[in-house]
Protein backbone atom coordinates (compact mmCIF):
# COMPACT_ATOMS: atom_id res chain seq x y z
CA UNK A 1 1.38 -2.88 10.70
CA UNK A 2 2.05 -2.80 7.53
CA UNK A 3 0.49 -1.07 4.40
CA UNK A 4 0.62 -2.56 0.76
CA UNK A 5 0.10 -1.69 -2.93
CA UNK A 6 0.37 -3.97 -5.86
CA UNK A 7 0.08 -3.01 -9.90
CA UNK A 8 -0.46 -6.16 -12.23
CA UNK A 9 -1.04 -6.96 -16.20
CA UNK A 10 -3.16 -8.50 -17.85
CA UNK A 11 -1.59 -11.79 -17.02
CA UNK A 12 -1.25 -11.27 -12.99
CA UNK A 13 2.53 -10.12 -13.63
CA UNK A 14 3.48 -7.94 -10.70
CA UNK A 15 4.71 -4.69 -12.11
CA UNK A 16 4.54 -3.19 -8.65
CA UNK A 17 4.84 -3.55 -5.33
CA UNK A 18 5.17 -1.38 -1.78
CA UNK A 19 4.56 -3.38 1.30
CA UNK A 20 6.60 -0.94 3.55
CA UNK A 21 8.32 -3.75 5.19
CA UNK A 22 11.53 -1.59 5.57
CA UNK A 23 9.46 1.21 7.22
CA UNK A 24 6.47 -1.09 8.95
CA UNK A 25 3.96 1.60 11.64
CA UNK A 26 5.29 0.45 15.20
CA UNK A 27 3.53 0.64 18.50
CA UNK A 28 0.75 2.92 19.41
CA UNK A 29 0.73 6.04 17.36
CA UNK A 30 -1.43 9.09 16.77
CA UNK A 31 -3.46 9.28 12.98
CA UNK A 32 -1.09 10.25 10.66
CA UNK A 33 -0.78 9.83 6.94
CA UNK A 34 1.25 7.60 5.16
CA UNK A 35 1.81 7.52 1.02
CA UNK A 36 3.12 4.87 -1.18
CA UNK A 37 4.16 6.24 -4.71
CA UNK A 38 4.85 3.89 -7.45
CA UNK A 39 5.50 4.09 -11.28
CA UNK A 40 2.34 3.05 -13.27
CA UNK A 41 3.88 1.14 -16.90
CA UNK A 42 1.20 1.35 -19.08
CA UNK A 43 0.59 -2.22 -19.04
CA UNK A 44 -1.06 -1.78 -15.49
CA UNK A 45 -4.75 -3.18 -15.79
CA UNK A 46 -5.00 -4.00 -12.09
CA UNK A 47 -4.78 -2.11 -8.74
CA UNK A 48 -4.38 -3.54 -5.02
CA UNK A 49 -4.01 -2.31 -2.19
CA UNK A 50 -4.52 -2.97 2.22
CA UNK A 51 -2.92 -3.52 4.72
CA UNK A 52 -2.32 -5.90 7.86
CA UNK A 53 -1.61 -6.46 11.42
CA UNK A 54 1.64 -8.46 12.47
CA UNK A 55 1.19 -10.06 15.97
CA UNK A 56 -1.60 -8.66 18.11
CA UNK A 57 -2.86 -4.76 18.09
CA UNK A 58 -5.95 -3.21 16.11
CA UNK A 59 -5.34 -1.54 12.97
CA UNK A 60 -7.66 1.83 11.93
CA UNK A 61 -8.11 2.73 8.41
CA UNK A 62 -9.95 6.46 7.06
CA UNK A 63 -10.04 8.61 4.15
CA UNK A 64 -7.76 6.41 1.37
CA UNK A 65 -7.28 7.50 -1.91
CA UNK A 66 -5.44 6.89 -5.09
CA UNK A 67 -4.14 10.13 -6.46
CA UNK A 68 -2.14 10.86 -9.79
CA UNK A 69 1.27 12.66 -9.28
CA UNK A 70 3.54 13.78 -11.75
C-alpha cells in the first residue's frame, strides 16, 4: 500500500510529490497514522492526494486531513 501527495501550478507542473515508495505499509497491520510533509512554493494552486493497493489486500482509509506546520 502505498500513500501519495502531489502539489502542482497553474500549468500541471509537479512541484511536489510523496508516494512513500521507499517506506510502502506491508502486510496486515493495526490502524496507525502515517504523515507526509512537503514544502508548499507559493506557486502551488493544486492539491492531490490517495492512495493504492499493490497486488491483492484491502486498503482502509479514516480521519485524513491536511494540516499547516511550520
Amino acid at each position: 500500500v502505498q500513500v501519495w501527495f502531489r502539489l502542482d501550478d497553474k500549468g500541471g507542473q509537479n512541484l511536489g510529490f510523496d508516494n512513500m515508495e521507499a517506506r510502502p505499509i506491508l502486510g496486515t497491520t493495526d490502524w496507525k497514522k502515517y504523515d507526509l510533509v512537503l514544502d508548499v512554493p507559493k506557486e502551488t494552486v493544486g492539491v492531490a492526494f490517495g492512495a493504492f493497493v499493490v497486488g491483492k489486500g484491502q486498503l482502509w482509509i479514516d480521519d485524513v486531513s491536511l494540516v499547516t506546520v511550520d
